[in-house]
C-alpha atoms as a PDB file:
ATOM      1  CA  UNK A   1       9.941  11.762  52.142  1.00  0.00           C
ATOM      2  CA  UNK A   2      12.134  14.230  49.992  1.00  0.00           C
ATOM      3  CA  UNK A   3      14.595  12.249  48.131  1.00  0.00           C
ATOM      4  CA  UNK A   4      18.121  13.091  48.035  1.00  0.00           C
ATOM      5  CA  UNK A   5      19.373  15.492  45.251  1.00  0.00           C
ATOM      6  CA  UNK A   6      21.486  13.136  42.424  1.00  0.00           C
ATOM      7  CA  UNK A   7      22.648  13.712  39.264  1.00  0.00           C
ATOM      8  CA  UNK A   8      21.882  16.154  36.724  1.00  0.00           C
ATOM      9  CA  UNK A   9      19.399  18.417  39.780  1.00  0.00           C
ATOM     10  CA  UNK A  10      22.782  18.117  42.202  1.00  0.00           C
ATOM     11  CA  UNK A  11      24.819  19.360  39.169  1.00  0.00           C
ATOM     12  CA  UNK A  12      22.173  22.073  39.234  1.00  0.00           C
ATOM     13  CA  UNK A  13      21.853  22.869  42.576  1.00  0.00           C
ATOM     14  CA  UNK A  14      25.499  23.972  43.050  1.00  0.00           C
ATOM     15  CA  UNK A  15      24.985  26.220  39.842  1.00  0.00           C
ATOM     16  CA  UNK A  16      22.089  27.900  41.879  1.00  0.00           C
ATOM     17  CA  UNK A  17      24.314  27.927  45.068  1.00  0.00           C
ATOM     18  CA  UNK A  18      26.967  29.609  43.591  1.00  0.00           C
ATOM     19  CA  UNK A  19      25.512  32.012  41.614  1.00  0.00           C
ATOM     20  CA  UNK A  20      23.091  32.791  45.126  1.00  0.00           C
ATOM     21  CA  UNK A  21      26.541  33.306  46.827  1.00  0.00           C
ATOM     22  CA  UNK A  22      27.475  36.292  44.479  1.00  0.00           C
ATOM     23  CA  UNK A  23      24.231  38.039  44.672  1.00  0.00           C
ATOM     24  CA  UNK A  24      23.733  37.520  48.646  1.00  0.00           C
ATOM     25  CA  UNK A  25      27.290  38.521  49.499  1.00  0.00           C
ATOM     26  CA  UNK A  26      27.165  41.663  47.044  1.00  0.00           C
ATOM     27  CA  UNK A  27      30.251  40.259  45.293  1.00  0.00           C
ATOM     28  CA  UNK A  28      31.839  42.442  42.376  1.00  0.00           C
ATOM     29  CA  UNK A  29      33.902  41.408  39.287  1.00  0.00           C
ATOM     30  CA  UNK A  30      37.069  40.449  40.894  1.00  0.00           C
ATOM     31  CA  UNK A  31      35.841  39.277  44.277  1.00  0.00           C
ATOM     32  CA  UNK A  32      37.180  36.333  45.545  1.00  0.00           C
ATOM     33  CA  UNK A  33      34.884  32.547  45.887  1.00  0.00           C
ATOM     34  CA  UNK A  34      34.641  29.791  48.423  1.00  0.00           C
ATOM     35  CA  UNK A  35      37.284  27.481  47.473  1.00  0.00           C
ATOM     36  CA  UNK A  36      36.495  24.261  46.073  1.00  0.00           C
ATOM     37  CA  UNK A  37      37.022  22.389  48.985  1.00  0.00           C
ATOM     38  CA  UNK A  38      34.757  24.636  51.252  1.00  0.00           C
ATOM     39  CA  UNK A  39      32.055  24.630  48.992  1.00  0.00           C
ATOM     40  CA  UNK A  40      31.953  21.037  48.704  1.00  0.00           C
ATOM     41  CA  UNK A  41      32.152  21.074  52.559  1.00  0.00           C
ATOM     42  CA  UNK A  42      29.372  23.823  53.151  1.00  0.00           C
ATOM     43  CA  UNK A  43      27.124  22.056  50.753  1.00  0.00           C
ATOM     44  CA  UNK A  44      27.820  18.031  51.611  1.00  0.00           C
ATOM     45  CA  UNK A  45      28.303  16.811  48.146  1.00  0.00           C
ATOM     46  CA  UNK A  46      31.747  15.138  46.159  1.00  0.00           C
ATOM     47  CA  UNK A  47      34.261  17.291  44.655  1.00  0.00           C
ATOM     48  CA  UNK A  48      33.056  16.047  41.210  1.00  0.00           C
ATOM     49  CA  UNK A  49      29.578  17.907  41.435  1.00  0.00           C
ATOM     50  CA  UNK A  50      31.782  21.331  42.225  1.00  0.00           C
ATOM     51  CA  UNK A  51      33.865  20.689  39.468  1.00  0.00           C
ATOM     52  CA  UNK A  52      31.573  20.642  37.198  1.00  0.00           C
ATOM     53  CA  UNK A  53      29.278  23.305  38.057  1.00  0.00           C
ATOM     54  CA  UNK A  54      32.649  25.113  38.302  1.00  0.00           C
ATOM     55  CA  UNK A  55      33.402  24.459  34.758  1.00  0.00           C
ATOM     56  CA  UNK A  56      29.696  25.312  33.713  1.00  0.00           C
ATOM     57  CA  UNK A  57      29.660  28.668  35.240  1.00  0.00           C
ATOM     58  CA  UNK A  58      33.218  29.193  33.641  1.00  0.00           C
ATOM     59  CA  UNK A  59      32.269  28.763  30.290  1.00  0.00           C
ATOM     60  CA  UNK A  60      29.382  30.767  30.956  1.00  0.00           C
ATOM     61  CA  UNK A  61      31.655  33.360  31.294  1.00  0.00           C
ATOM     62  CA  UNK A  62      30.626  34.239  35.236  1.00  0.00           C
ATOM     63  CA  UNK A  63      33.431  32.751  36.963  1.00  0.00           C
ATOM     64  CA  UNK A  64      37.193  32.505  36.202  1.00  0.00           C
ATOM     65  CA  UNK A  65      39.077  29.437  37.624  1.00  0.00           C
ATOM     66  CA  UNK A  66      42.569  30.941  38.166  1.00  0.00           C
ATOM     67  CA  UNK A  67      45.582  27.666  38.645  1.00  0.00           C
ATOM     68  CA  UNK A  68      46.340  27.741  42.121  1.00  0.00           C
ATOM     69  CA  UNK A  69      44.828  30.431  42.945  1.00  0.00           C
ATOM     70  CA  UNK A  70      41.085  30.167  43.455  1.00  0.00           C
ATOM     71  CA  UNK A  71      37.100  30.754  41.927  1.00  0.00           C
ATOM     72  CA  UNK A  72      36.805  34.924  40.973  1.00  0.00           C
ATOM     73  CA  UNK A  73      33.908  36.652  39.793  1.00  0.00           C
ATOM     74  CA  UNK A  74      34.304  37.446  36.118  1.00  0.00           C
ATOM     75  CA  UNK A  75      32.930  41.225  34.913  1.00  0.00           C
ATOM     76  CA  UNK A  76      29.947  41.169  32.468  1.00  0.00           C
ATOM     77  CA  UNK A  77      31.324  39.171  29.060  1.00  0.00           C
ATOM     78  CA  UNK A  78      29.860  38.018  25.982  1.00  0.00           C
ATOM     79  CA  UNK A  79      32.482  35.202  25.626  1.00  0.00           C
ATOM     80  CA  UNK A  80      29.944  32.301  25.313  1.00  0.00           C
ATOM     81  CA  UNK A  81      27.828  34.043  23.109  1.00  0.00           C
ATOM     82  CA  UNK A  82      30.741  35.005  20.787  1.00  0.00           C
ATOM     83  CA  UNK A  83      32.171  31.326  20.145  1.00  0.00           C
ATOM     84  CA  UNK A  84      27.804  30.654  19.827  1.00  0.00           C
ATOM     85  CA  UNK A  85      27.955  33.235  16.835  1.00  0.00           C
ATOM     86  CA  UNK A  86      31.456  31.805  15.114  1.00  0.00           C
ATOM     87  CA  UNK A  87      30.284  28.078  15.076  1.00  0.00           C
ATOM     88  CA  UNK A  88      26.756  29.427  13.704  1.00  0.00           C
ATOM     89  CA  UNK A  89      28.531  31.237  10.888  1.00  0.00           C
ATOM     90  CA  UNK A  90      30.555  28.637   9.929  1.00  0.00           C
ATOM     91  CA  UNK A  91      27.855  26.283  10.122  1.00  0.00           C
ATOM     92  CA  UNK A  92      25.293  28.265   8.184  1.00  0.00           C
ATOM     93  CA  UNK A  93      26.467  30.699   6.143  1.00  0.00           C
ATOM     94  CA  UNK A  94      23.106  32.756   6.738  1.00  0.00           C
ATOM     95  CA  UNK A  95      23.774  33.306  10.281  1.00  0.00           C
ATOM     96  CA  UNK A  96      26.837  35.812   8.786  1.00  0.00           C
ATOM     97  CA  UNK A  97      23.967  37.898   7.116  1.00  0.00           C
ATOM     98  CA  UNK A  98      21.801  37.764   9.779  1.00  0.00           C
ATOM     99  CA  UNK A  99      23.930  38.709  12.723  1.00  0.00           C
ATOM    100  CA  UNK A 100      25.557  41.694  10.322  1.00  0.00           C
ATOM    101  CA  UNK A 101      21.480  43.059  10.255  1.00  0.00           C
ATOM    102  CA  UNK A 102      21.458  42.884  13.981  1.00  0.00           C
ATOM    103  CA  UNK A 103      24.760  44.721  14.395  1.00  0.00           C
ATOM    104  CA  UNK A 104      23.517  47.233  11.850  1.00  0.00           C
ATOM    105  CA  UNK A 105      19.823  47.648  13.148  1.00  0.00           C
ATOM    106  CA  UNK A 106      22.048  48.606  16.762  1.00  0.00           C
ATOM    107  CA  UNK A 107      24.103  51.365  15.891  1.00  0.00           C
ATOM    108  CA  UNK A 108      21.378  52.616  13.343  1.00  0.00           C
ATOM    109  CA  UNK A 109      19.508  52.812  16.171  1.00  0.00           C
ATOM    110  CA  UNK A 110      21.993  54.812  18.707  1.00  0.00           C
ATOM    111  CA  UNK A 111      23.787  56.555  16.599  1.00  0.00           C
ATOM    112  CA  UNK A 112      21.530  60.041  17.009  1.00  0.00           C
ATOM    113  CA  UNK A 113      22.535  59.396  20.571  1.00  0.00           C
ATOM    114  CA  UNK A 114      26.009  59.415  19.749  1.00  0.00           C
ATOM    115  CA  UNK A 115      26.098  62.095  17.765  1.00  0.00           C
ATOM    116  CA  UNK A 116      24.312  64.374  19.881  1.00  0.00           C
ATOM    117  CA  UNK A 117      26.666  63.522  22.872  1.00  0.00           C
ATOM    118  CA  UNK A 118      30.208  63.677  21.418  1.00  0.00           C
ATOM    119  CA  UNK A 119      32.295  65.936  21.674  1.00  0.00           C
ATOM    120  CA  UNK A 120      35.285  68.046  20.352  1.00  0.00           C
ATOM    121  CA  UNK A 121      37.998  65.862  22.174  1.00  0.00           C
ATOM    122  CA  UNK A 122      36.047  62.969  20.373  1.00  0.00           C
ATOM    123  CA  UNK A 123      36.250  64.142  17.232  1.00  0.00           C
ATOM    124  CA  UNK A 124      40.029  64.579  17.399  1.00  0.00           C
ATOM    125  CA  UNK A 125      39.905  61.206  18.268  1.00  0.00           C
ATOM    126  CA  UNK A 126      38.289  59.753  15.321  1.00  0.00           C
ATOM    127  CA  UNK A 127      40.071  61.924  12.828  1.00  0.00           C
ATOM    128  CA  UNK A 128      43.229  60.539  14.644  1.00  0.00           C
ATOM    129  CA  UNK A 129      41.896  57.255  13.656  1.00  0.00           C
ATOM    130  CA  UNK A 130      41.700  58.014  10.199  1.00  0.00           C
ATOM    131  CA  UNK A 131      44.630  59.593   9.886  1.00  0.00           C
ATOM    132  CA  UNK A 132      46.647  56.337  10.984  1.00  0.00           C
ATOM    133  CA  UNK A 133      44.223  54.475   8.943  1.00  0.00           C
ATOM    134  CA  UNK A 134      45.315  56.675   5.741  1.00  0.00           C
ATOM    135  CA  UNK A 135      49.160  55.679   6.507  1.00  0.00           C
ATOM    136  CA  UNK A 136      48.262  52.208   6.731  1.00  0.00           C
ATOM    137  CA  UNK A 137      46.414  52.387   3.060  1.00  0.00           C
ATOM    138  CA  UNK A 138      49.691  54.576   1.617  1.00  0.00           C
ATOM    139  CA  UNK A 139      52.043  51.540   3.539  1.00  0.00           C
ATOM    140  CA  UNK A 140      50.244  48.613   2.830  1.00  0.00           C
ATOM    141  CA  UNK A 141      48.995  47.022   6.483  1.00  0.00           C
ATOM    142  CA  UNK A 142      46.195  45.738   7.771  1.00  0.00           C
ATOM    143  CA  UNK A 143      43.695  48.283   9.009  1.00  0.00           C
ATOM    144  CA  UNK A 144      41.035  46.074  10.778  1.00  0.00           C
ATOM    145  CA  UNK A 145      41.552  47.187  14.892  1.00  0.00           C
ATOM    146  CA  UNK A 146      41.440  51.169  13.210  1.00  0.00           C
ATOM    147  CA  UNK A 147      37.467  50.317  11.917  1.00  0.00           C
ATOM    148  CA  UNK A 148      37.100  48.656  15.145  1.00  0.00           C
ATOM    149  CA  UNK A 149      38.486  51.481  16.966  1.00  0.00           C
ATOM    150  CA  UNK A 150      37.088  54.173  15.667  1.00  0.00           C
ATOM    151  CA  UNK A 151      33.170  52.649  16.071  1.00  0.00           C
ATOM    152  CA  UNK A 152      34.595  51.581  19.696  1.00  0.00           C
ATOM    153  CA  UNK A 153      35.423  55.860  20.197  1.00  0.00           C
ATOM    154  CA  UNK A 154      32.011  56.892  18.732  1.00  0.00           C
ATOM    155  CA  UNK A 155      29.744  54.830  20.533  1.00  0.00           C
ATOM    156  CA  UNK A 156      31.633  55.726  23.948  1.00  0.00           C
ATOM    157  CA  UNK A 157      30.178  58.617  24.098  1.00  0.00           C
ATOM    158  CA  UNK A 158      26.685  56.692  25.416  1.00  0.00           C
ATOM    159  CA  UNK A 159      28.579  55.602  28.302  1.00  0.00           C
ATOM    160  CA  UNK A 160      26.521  52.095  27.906  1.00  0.00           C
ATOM    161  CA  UNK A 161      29.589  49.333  28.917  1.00  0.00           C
ATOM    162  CA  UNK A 162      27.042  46.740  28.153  1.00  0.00           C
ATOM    163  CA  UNK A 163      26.064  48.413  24.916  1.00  0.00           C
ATOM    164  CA  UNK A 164      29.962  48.177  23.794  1.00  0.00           C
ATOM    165  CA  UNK A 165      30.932  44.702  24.994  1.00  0.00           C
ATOM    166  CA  UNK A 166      27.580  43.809  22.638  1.00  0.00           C
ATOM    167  CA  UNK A 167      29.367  45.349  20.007  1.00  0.00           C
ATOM    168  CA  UNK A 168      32.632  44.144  20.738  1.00  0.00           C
ATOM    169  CA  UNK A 169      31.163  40.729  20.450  1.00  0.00           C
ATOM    170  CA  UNK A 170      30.243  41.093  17.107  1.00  0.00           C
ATOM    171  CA  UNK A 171      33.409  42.644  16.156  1.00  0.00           C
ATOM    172  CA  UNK A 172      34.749  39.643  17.487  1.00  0.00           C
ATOM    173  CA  UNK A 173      33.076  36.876  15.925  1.00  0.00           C
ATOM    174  CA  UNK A 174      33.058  38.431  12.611  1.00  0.00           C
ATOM    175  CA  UNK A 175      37.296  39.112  12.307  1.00  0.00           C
ATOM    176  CA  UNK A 176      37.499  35.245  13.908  1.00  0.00           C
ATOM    177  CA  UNK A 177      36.002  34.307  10.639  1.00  0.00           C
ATOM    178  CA  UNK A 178      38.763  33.009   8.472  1.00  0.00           C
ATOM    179  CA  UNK A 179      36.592  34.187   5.212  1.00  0.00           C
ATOM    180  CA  UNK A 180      38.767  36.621   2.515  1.00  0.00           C
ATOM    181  CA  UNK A 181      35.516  37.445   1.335  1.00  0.00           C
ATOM    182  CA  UNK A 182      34.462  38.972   4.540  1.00  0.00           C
ATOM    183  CA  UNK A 183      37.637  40.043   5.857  1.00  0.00           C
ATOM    184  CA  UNK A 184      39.321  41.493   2.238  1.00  0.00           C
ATOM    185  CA  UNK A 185      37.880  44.549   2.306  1.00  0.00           C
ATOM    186  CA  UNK A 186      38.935  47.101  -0.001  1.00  0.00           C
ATOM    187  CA  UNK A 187      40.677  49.469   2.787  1.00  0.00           C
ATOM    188  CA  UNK A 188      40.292  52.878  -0.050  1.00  0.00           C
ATOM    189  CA  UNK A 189      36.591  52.272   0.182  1.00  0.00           C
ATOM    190  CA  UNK A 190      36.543  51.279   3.591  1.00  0.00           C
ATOM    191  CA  UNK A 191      38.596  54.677   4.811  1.00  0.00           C
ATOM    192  CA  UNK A 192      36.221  56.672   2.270  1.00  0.00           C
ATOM    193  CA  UNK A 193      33.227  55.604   3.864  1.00  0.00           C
ATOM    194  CA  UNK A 194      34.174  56.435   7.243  1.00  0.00           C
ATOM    195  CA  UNK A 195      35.479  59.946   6.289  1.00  0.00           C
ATOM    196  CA  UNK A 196      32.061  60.472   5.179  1.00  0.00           C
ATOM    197  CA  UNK A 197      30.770  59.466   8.115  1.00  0.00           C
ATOM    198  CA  UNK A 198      32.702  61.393  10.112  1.00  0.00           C
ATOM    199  CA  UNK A 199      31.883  64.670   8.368  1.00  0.00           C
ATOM    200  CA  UNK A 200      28.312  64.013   8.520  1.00  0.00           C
ATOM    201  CA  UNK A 201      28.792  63.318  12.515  1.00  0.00           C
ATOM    202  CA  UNK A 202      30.836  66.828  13.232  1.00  0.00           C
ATOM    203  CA  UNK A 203      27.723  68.448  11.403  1.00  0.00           C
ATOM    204  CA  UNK A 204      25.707  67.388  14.484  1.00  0.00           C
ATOM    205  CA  UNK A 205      22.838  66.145  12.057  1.00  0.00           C
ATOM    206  CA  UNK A 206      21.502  62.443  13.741  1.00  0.00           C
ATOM    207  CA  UNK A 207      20.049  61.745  10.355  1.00  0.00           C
ATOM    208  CA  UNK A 208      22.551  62.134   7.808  1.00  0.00           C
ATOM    209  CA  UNK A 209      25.058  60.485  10.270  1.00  0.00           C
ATOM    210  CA  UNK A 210      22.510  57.611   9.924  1.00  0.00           C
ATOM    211  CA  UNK A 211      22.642  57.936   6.560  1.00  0.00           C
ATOM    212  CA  UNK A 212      25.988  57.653   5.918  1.00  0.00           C
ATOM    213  CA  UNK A 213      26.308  54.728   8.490  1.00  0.00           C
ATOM    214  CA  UNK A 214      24.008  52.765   6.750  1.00  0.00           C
ATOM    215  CA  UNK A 215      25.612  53.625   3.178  1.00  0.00           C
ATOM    216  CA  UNK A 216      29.122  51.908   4.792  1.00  0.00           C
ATOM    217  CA  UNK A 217      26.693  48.725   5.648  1.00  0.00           C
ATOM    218  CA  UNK A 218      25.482  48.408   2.693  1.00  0.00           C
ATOM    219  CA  UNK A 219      28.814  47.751   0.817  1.00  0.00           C
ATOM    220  CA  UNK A 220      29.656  45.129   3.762  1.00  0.00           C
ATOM    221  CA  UNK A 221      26.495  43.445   2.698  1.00  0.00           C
ATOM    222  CA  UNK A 222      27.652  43.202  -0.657  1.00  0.00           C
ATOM    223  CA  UNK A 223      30.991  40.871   0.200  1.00  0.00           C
ATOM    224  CA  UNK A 224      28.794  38.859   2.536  1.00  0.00           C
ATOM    225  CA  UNK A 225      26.456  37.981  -0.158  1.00  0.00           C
ATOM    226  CA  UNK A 226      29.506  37.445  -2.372  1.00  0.00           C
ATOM    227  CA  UNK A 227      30.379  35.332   0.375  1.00  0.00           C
ATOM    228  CA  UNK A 228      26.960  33.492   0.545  1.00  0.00           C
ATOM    229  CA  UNK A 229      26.683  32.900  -3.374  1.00  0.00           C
ATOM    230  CA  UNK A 230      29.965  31.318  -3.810  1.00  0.00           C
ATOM    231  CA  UNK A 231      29.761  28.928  -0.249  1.00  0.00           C
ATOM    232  CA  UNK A 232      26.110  27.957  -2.135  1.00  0.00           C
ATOM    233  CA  UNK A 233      28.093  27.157  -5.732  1.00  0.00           C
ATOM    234  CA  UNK A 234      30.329  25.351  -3.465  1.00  0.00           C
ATOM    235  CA  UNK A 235      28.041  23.147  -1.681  1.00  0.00           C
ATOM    236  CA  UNK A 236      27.987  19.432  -3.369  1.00  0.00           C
ATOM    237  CA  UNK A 237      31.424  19.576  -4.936  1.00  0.00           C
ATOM    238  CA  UNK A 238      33.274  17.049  -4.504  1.00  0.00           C
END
């Protein structure tokens, strides 16, 4: 005789259920879930087991529990994964090196796409960008969301949503980290780097755009293995 589901495979079994729901009634980011209470009567088990297969798929980032409201569908996030990549750098200051190579071996790796799909309007764009960025050198201010802006406006272009939440994660994670090393960039280099860029991406040439990309990278490698060599002196003082 089949036993009864309990425990850990009823905690389960709702996950499944729910996440069945979604796919069988075509729901989009947005849509509207079963309420507690119904699902809880549609499947026969206690409130607790919804609850927490609720709060599972929430910080999974698939479902959003809104206060006295109801269970929505979230849109495609990285959420999860970007808290997974802040804890990992903080616990292991390698993990900052490592997920910098990933982020660099992915827009090495599309930006010939990029280039070859822009266009004029997006190259006013970006040269807006720098042009802000240039009065935020002269006045002093923090130029962090016009870096992440202007990689946000080039890689656009591929029309990839997935491709720039990705990225956006690893934006993310790596301006979370409360490191002057990492985040004390010097913004003259920094604005330098991407003019070249730029110019190299308006001559519609993949390669030297790559080029120039990876010459920016290496210089953030530099303050991340700054970073690395003095959290390695550091380790064992008292």
């Amino acid at each position: 005789m089949k036993q009864p589901l309990r425990g850990q495979a009823l905690y389960k079994s709702v996950i499944d259920y729910i996440k069945q729901y979604i796919l069988d009634h075509d729901l989009k980011p947005g849509d509207p879930l079963p309420p507690e209470g119904q699902l809880v009567e549609d499947l026969g088990v206690g409130r607790s087991s919804v609850r927490e297969a609720v709060k599972s798929l929430q910080s999974l980032g698939l479902i959003d529990v809104r206060t006295g409201d109801g269970l929505y569908v979230r849109e495609l996030n990285f959420d999860p994964m970007i808290e997974t990549f802040q804890f990992g750098m903080l616990f292991d200051t390698r993990t900052v090196a490592e997920l910098l190579q990933i982020r660099i071996w992915l827009e090495a790796a599309v930006i010939g796409d990029a280039v070859h799909r822009i266009d004029q309007q997006d190259l006013a764009q970006l040269q807006a960008v720098l042009d802000r960025w240039e009065a935020c050198n002269q006045q002093g201010e923090e130029f962090l969301d016009l870096d992440e802006e202007f990689h946000r406006i080039l890689y656009a272009a591929l029309n990839n949503d997935t491709l720039m939440r990705l990225f956006n994660a690893f934006w993310v994670a790596f301006c979370g980290l409360e490191v002057d090393a990492i985040r004390d960039s010097d913004p003259v280099i920094e604005l330098l780097a991407h003019r070249r860029l730029l110019e190299a991406i308006r001559t519609g040439d993949a390669e030297l755009s790559r080029a120039e990309l990876l010459r920016h990278f290496e210089y953030v490698k530099v303050r991340i293995e700054q970073y690395q060599q003095a959290a390695a002196g550091g380790e064992g003082n008292p």
